[in-house]
N, C-alpha and C. Protein backbone atom coordinates (compact mmCIF):
# COMPACT_ATOMS: atom_id res chain seq x y z
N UNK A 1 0.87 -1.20 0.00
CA UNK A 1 0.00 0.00 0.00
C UNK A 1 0.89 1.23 0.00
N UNK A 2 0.50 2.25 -0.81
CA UNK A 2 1.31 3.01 -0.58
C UNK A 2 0.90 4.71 -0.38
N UNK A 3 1.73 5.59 0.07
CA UNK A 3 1.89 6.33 1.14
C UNK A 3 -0.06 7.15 0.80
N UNK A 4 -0.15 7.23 -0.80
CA UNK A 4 -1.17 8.19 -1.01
C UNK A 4 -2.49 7.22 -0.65
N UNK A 5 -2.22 6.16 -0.84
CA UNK A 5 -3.43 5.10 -0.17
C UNK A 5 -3.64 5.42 1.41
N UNK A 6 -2.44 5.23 1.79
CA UNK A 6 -3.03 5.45 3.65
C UNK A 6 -3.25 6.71 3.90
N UNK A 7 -2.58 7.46 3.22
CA UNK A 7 -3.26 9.16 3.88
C UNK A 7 -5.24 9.04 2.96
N UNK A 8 -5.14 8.38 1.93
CA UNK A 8 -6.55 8.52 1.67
C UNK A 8 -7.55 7.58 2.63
N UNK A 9 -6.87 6.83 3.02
CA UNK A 9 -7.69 5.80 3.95
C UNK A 9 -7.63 6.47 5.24
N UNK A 10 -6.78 7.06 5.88
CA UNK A 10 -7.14 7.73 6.87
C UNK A 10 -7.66 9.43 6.94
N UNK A 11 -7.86 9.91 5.89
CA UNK A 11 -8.63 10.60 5.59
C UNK A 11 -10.38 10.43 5.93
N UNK A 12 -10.37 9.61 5.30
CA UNK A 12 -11.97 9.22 5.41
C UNK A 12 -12.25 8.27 6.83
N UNK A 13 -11.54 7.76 7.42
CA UNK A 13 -11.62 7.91 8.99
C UNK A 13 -11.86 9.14 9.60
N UNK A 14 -11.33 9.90 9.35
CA UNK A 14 -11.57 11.79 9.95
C UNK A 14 -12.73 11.91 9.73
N UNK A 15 -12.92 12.07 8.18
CA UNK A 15 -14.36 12.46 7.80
C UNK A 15 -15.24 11.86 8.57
N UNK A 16 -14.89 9.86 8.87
CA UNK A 16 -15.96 9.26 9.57
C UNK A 16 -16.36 9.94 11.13
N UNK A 17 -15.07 10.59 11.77
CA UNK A 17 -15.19 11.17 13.00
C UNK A 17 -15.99 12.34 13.06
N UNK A 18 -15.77 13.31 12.18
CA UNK A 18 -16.34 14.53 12.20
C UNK A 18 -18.13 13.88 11.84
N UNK A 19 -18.22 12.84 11.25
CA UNK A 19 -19.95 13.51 11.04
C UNK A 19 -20.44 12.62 12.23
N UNK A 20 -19.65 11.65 13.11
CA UNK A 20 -20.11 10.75 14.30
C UNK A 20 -20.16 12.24 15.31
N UNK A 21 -19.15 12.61 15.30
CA UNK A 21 -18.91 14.20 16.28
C UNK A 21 -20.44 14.66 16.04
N UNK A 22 -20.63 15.44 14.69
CA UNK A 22 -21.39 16.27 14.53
C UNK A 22 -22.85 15.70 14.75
N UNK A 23 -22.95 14.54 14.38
CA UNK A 23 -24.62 13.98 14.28
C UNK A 23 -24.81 13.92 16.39
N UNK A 24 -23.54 13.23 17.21
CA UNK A 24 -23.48 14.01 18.57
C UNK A 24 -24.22 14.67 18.94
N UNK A 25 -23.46 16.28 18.39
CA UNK A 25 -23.71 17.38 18.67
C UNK A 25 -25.13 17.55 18.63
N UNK A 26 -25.64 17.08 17.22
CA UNK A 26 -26.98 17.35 16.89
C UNK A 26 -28.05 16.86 18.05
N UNK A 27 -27.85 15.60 18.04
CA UNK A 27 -28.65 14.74 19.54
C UNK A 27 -28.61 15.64 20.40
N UNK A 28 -27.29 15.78 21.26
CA UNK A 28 -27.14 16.74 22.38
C UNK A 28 -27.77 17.95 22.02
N UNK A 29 -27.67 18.72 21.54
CA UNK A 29 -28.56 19.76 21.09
C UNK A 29 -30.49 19.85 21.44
N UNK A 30 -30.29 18.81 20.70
CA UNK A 30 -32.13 18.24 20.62
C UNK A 30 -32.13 17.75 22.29
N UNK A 31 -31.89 17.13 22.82
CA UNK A 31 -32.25 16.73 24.00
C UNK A 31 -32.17 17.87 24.70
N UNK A 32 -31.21 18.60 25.18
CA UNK A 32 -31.63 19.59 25.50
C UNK A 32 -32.71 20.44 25.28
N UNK A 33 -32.94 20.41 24.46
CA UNK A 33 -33.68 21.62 24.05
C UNK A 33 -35.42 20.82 24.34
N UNK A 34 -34.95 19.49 24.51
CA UNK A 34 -36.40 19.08 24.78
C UNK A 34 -36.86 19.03 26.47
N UNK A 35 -35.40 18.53 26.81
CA UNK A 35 -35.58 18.70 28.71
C UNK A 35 -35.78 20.22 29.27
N UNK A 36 -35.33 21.38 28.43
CA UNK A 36 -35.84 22.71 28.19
C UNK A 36 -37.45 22.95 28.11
N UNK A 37 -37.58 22.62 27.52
CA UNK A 37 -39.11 22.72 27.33
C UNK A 37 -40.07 21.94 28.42
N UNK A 38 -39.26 20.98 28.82
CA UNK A 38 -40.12 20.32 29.78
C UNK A 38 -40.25 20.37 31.33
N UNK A 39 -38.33 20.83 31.41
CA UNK A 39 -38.68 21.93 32.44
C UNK A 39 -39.27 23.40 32.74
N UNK A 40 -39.58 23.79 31.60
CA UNK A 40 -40.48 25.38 31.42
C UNK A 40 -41.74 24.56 31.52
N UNK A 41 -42.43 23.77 31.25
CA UNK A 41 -43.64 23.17 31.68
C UNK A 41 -44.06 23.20 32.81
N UNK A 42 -43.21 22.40 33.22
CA UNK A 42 -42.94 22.13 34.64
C UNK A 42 -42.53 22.92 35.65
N UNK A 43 -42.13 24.52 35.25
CA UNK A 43 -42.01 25.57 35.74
C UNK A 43 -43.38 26.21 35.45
N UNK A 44 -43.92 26.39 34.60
CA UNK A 44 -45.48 26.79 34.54
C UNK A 44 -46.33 26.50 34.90
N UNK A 45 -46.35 24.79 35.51
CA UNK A 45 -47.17 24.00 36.18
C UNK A 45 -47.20 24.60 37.70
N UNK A 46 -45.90 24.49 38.24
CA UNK A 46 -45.47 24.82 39.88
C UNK A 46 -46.23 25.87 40.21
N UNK A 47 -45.78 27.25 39.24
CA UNK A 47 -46.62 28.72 39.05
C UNK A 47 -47.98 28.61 39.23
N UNK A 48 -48.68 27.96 38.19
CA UNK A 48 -50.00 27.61 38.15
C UNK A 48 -50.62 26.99 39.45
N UNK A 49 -49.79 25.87 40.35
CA UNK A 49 -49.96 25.49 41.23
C UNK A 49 -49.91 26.67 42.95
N UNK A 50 -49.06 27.29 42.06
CA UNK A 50 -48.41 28.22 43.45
C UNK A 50 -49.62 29.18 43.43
N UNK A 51 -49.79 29.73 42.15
CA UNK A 51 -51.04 31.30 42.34
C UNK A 51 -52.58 30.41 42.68
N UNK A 52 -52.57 28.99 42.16
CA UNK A 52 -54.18 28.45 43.02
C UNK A 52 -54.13 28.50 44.58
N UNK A 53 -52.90 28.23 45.27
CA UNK A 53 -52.38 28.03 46.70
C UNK A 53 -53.10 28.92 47.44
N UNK A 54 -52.33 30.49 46.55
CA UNK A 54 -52.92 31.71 47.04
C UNK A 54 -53.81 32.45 47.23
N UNK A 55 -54.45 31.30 45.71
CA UNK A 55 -56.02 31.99 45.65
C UNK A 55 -57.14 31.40 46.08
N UNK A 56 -56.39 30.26 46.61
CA UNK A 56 -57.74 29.13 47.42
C UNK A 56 -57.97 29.74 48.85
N UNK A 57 -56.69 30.00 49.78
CA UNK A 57 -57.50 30.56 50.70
C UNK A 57 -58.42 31.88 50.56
N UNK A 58 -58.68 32.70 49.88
CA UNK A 58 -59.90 33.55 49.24
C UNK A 58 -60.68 33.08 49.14
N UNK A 59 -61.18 31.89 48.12
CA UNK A 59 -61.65 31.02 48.02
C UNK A 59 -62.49 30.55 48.90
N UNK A 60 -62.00 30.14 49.50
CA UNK A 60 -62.39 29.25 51.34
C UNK A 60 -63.29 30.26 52.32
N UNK A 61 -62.60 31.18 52.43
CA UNK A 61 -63.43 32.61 52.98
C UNK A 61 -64.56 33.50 52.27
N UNK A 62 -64.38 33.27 51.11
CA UNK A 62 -65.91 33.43 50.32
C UNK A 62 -67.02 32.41 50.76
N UNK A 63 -66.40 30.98 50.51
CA UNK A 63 -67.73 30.32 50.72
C UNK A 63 -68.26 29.79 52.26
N UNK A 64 -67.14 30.70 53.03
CA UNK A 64 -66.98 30.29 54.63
C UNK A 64 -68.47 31.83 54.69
N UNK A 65 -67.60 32.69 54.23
CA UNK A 65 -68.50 33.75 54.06
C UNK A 65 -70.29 33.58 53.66
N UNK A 66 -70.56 32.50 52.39
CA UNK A 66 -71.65 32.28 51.91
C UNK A 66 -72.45 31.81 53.03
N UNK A 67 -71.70 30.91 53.56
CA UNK A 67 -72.15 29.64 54.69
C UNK A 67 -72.67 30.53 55.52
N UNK A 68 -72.06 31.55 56.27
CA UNK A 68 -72.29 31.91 57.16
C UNK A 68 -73.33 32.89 57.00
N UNK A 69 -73.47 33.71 55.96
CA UNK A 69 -75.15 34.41 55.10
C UNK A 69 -76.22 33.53 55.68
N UNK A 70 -76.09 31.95 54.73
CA UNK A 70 -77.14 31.45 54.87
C UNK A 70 -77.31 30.71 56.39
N UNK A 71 -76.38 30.62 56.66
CA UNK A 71 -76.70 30.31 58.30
C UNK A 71 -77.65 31.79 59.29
N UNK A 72 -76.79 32.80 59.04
CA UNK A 72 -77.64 33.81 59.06
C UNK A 72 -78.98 33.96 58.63
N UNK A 73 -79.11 33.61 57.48
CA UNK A 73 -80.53 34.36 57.27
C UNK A 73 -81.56 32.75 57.60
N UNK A 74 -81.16 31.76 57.99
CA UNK A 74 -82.00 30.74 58.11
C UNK A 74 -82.60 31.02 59.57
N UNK A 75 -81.28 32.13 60.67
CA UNK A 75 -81.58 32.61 62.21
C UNK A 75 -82.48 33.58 62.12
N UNK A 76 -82.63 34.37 60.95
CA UNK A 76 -82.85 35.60 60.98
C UNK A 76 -84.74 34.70 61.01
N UNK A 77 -84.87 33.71 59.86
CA UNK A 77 -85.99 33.39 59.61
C UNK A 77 -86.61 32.73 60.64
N UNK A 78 -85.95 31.80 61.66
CA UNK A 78 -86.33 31.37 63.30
C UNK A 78 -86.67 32.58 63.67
N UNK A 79 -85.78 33.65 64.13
CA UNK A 79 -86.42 34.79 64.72
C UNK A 79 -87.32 35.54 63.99
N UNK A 80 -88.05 35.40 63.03
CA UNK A 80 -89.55 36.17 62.35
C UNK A 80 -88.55 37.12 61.30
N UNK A 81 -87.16 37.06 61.06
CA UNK A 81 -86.34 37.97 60.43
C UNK A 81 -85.81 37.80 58.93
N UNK A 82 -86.58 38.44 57.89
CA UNK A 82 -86.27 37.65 56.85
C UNK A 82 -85.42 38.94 56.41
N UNK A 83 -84.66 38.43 55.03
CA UNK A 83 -83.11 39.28 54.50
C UNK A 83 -84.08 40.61 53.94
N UNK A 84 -85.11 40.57 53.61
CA UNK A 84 -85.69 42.00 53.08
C UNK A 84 -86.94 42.16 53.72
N UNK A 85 -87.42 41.60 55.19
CA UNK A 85 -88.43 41.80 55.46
C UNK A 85 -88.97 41.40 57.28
N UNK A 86 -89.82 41.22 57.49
CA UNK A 86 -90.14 40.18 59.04
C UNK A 86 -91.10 39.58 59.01
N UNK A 87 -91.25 38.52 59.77
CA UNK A 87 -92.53 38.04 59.71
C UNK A 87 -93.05 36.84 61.12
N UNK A 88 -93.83 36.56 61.25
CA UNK A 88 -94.30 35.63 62.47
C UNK A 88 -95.32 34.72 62.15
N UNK A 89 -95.28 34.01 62.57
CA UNK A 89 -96.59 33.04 62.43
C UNK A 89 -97.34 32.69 63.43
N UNK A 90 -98.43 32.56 63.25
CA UNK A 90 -99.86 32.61 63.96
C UNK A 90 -100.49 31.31 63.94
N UNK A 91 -100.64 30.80 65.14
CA UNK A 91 -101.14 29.04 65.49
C UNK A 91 -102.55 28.87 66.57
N UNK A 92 -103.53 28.26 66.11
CA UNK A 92 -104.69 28.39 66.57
C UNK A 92 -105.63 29.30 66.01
N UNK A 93 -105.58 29.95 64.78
CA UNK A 93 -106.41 30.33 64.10
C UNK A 93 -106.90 29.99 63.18
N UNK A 94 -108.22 30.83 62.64
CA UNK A 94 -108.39 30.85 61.28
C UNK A 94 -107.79 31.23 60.15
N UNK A 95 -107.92 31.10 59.20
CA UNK A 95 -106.91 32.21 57.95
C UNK A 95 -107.58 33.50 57.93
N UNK A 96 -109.16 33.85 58.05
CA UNK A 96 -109.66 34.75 57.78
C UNK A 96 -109.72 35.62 58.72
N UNK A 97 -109.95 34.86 59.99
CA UNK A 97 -109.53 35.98 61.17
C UNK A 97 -108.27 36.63 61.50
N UNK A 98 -107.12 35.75 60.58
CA UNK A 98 -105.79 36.06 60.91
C UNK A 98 -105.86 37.27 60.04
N UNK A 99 -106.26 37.24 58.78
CA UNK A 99 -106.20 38.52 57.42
C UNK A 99 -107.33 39.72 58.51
N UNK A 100 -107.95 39.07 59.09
CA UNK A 100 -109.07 40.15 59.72
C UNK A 100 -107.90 41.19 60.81
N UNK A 101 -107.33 40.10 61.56
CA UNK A 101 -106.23 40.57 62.75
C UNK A 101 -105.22 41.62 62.05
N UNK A 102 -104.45 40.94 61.14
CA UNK A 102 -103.44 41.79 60.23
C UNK A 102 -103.94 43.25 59.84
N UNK A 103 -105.36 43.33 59.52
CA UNK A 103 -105.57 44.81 58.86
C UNK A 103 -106.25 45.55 59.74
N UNK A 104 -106.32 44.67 61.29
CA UNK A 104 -106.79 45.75 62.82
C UNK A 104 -105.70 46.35 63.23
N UNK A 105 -104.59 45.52 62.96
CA UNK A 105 -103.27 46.10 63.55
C UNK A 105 -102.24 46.75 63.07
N UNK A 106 -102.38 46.56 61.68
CA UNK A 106 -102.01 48.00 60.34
C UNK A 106 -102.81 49.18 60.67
N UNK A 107 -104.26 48.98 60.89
CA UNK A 107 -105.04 50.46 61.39
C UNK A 107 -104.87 51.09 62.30
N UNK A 108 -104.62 50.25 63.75
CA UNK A 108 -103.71 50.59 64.75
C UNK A 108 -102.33 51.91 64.57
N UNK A 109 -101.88 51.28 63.60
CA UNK A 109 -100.39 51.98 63.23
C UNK A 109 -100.52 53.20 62.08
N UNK A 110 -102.17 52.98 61.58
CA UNK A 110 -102.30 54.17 60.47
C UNK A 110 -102.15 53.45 59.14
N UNK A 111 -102.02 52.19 58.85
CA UNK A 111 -101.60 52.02 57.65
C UNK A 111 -103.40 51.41 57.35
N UNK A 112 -104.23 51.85 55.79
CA UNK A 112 -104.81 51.27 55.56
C UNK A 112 -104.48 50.59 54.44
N UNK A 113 -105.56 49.40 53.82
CA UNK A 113 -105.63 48.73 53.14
C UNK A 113 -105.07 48.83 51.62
N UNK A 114 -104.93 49.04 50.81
CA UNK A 114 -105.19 50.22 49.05
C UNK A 114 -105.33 48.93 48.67
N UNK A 115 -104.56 47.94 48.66
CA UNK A 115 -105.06 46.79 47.43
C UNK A 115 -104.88 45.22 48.40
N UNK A 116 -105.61 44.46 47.97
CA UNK A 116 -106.24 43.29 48.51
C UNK A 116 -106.10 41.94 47.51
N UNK A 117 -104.89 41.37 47.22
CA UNK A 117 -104.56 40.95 45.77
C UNK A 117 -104.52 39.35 46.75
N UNK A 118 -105.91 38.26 46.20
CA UNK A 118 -105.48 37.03 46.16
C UNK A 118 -104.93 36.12 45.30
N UNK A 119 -103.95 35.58 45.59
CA UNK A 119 -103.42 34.98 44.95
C UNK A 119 -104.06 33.39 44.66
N UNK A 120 -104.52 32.84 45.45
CA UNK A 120 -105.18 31.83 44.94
C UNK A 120 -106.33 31.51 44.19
N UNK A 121 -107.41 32.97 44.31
CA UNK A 121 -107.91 32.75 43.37
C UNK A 121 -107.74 33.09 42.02
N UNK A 122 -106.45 33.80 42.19
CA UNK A 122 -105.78 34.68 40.86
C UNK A 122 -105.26 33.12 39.62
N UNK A 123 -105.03 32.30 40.81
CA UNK A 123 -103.64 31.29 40.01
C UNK A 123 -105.16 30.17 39.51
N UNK A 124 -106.15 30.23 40.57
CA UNK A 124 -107.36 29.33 39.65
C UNK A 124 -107.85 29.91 38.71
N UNK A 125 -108.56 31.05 38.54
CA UNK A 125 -108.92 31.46 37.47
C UNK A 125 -108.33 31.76 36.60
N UNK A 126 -106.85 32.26 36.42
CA UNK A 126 -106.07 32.37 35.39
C UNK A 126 -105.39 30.78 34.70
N UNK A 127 -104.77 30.31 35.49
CA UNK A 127 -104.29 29.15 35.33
C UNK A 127 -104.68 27.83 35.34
N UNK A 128 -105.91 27.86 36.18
CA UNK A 128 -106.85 26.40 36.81
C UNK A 128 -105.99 25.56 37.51
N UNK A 129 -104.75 26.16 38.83
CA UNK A 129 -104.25 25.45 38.90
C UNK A 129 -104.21 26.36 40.91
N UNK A 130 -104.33 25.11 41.93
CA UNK A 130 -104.52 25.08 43.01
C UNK A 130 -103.42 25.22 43.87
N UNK A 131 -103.90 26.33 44.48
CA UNK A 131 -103.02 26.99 45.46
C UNK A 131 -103.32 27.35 46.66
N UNK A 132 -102.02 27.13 47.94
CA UNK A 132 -102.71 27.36 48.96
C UNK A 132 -103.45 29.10 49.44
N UNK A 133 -104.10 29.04 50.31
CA UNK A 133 -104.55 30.56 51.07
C UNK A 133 -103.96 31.44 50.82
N UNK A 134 -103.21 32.34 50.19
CA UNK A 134 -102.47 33.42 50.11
C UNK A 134 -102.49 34.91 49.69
N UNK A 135 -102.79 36.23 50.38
CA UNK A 135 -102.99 36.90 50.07
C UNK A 135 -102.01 38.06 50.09
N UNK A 136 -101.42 39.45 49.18
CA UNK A 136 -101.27 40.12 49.14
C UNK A 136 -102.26 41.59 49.90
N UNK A 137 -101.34 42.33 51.09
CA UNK A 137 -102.12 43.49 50.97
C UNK A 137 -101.18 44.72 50.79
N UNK A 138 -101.28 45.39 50.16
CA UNK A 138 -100.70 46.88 49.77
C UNK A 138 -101.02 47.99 51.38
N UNK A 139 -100.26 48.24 51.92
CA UNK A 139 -100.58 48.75 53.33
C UNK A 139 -99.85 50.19 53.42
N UNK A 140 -100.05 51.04 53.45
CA UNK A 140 -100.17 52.72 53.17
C UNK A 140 -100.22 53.11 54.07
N UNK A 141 -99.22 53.99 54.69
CA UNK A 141 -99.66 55.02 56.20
C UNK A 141 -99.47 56.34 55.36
N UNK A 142 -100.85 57.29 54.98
CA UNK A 142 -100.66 58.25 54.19
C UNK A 142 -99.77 59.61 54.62
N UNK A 143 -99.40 59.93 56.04
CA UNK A 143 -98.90 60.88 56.50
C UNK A 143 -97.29 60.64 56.00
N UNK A 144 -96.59 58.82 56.38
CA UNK A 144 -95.21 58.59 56.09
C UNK A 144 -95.23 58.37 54.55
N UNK A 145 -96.48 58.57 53.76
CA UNK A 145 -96.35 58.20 52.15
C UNK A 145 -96.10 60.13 51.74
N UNK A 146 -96.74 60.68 52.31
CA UNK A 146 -97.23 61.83 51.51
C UNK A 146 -95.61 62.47 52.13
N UNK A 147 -94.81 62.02 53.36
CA UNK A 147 -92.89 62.83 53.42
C UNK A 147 -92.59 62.14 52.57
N UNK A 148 -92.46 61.08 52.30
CA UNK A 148 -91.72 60.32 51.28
C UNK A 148 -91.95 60.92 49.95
N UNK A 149 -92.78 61.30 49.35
CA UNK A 149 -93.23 61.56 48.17
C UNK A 149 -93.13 62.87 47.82
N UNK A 150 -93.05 63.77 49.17
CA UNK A 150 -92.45 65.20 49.43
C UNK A 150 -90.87 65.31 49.16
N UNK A 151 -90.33 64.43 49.32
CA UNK A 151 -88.48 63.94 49.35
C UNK A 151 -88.62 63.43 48.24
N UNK A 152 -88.59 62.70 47.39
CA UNK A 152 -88.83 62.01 46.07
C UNK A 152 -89.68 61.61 45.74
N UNK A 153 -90.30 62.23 44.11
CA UNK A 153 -91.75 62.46 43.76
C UNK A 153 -91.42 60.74 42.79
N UNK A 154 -90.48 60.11 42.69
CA UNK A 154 -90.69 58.95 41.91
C UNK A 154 -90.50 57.23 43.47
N UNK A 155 -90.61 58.03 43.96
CA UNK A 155 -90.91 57.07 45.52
C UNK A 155 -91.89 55.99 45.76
N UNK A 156 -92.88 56.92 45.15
CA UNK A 156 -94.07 55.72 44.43
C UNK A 156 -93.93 54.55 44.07
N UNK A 157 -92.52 54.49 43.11
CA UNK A 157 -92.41 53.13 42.79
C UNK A 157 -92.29 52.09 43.82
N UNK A 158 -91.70 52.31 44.84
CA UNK A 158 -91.71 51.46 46.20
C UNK A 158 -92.74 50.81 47.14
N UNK A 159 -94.02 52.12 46.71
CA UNK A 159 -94.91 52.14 47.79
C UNK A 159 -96.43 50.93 47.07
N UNK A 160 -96.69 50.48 47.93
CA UNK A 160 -97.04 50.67 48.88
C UNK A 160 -96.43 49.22 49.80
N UNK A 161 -96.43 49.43 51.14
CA UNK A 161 -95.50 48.36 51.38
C UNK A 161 -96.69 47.13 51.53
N UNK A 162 -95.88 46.15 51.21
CA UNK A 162 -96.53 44.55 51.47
C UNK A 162 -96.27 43.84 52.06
N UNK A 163 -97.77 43.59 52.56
CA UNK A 163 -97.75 42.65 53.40
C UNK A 163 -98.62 41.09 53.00
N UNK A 164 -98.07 39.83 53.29
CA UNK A 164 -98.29 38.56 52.78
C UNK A 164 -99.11 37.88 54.21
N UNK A 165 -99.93 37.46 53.82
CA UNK A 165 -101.09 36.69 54.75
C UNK A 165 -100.55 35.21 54.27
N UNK A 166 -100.07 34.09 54.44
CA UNK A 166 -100.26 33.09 53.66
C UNK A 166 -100.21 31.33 54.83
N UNK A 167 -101.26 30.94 54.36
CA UNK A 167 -101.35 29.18 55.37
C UNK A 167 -99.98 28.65 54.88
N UNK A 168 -99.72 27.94 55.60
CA UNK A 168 -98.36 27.26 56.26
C UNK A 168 -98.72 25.87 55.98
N UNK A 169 -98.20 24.59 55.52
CA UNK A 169 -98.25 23.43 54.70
C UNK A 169 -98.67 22.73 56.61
N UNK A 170 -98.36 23.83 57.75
CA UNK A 170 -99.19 22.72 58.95
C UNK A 170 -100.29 22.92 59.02
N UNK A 171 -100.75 23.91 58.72
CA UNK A 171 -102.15 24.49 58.73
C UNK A 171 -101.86 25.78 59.90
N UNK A 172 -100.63 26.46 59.67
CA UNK A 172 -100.90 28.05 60.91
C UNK A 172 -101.03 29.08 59.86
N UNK A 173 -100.91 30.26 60.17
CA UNK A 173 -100.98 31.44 59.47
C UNK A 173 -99.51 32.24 59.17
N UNK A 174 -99.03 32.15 58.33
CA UNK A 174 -97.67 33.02 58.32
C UNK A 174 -97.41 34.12 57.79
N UNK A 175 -97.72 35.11 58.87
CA UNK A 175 -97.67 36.49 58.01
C UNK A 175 -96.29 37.38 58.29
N UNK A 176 -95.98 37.73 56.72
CA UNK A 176 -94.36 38.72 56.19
C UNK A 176 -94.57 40.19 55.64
N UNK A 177 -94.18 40.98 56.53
CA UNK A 177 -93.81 42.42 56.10
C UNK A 177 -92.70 42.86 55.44
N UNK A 178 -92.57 43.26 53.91
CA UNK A 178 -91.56 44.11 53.62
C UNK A 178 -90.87 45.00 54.48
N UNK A 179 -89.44 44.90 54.68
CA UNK A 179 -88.81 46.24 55.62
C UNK A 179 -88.60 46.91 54.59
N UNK A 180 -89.20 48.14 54.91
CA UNK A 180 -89.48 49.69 54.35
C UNK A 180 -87.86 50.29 54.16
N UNK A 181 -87.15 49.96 55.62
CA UNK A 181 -85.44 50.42 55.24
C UNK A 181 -85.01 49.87 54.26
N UNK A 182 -85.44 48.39 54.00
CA UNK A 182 -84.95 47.56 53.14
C UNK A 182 -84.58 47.90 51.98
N UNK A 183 -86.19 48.42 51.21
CA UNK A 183 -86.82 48.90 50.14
C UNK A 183 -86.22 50.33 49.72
N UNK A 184 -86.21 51.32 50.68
CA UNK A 184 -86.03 52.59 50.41
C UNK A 184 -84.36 52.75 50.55
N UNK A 185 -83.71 51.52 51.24
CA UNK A 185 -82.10 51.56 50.44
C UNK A 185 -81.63 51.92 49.60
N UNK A 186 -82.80 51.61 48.45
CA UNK A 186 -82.42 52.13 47.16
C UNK A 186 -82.32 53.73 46.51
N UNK A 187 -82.95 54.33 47.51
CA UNK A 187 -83.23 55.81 47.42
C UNK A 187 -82.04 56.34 48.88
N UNK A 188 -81.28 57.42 48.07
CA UNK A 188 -80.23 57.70 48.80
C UNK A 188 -80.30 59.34 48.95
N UNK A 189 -81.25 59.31 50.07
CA UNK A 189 -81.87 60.59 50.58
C UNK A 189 -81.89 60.86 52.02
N UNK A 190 -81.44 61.87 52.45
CA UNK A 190 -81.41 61.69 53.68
C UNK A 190 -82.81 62.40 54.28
N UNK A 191 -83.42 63.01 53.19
CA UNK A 191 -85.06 63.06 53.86
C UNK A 191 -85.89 61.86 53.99
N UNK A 192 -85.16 61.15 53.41
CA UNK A 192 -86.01 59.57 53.18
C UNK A 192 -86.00 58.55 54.12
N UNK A 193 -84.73 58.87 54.47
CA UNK A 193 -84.47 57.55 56.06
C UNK A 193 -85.07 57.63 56.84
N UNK A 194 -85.58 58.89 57.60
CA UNK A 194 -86.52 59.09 58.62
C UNK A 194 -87.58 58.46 58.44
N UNK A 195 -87.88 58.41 57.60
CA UNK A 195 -89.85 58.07 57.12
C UNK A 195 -89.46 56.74 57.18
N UNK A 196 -88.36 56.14 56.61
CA UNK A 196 -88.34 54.80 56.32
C UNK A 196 -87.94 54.00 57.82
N UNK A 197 -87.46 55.14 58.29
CA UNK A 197 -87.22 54.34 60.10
C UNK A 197 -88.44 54.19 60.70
N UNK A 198 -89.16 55.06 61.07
CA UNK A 198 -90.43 55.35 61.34
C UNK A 198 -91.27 54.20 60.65
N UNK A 199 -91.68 54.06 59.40
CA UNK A 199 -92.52 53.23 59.18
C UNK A 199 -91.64 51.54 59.33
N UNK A 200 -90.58 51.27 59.30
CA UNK A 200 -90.30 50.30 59.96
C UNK A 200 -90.65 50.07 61.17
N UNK A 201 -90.57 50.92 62.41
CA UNK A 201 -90.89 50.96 63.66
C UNK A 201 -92.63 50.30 63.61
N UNK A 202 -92.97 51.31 63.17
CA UNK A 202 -94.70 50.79 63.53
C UNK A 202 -94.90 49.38 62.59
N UNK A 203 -94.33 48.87 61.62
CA UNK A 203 -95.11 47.69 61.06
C UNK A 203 -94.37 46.64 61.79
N UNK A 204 -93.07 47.18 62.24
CA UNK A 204 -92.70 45.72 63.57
C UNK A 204 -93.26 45.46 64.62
N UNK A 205 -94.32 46.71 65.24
CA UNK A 205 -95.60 46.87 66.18
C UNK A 205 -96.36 45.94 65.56
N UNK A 206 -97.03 45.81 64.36
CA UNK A 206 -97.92 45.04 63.85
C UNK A 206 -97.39 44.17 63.82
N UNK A 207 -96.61 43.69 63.95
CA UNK A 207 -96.03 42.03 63.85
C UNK A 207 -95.94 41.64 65.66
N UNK A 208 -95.45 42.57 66.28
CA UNK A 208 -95.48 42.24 67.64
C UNK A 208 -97.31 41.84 68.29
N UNK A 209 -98.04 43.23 67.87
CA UNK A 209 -99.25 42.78 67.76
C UNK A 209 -100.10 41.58 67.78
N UNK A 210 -99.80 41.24 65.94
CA UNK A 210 -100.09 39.83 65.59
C UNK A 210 -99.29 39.14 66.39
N UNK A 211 -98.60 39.01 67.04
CA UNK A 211 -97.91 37.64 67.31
C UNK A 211 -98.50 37.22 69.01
N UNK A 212 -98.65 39.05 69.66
CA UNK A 212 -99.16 38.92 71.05
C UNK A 212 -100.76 38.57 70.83
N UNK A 213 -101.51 38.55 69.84
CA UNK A 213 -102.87 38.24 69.86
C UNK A 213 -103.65 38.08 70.86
């Protein structure tokens, strides 16, 4: 063999090294670049994991918060205390004497009658469909209607406050007053609160009333 044979034969050994080197390189390259990516995953995951961490206890205190609303307003409803209103129920009566009682003890306080809306016979004759005892009354004290309406002439829309007569699935009477503060929350007047304190005061008389029978 001679000299230009072995430098050509070990020539192309080199060459064989350089593209074993380079195809290497290439792998190494790629793997990296894939354990790259999978640790940025996996760095986005942790993140993702870390800001729920932070945002669960919020979380927890919202619905600790909810819980505790409706635990609230289920006390409020034991004590005659509903979230926009009050009410009591009446045992050993009639229904009609109870609606009779309700609008002696609104008159008591000044409030009369304006509208008298049954609902059960509303839901038979419209609908043909059976419902228990339940009545709507629209209850007006004209002296605390006519400040109110003196303070804001679109006040009206609120009025007149209601009150619900309705039988109870035991057979008692359960009657609910709109709170007037409740209602007139929405009106942000400071001639308005007075009237609306005031007529809260006397229709919680009528509930004390009804309830002392």
């Amino acid at each position: 063999m001679s000299w230009n044979d072995g430098w050509h034969m070990s020539g192309m050994g080199l060459w064989w090294i350089v593209v074993i080197v380079a195809v290497g390189v290439v792998v190494g390259v790629m793997l990296w670049l894939v354990a790259q990516r999978r640790r940025g995953r996996s760095g986005q995951a942790s993140w993702a994991q870390g800001l729920a961490a932070l945002r669960s206890p919020g979380r927890r205190r919202s619905s600790d918060l909810r819980a505790d609303a409706q635990h609230t307003t289920q006390g409020r409803k034991t004590m005659g205390k509903l979230q926009y209103g009050f009410q009591t129920t009446i045992s050993g009566i009639s229904y009609d004497n109870a609606v009779a009682r309700v609008t002696d003890a609104l008159a008591t306080e000044g409030f009369g009658v304006l509208t008298n809306i049954d609902i059960k016979a509303t839901f038979k004759k419209k609908l043909d469909v059976d419902f228990r005892r339940y009545v709507i009354l629209g209850a007006c004290n004209p002296k605390l209607a006519h400040q109110a309406l003196e303070a804001d002439p679109h006040i009206g829309l609120l009025l007149p406050c209601n009150v619900v007569v309705q039988e109870t699935p035991e057979g008692d009477v359960m009657v609910s007053v709109a709170d007037p503060r409740g209602m007139f929350a929405l009106v942000d007047s400071a001639e308005v609160a007075p009237v609306a304190k005031e007529a809260e005061a006397r229709l919680r008389r009528v509930i004390d009333a009804i309830s002392d029978g």
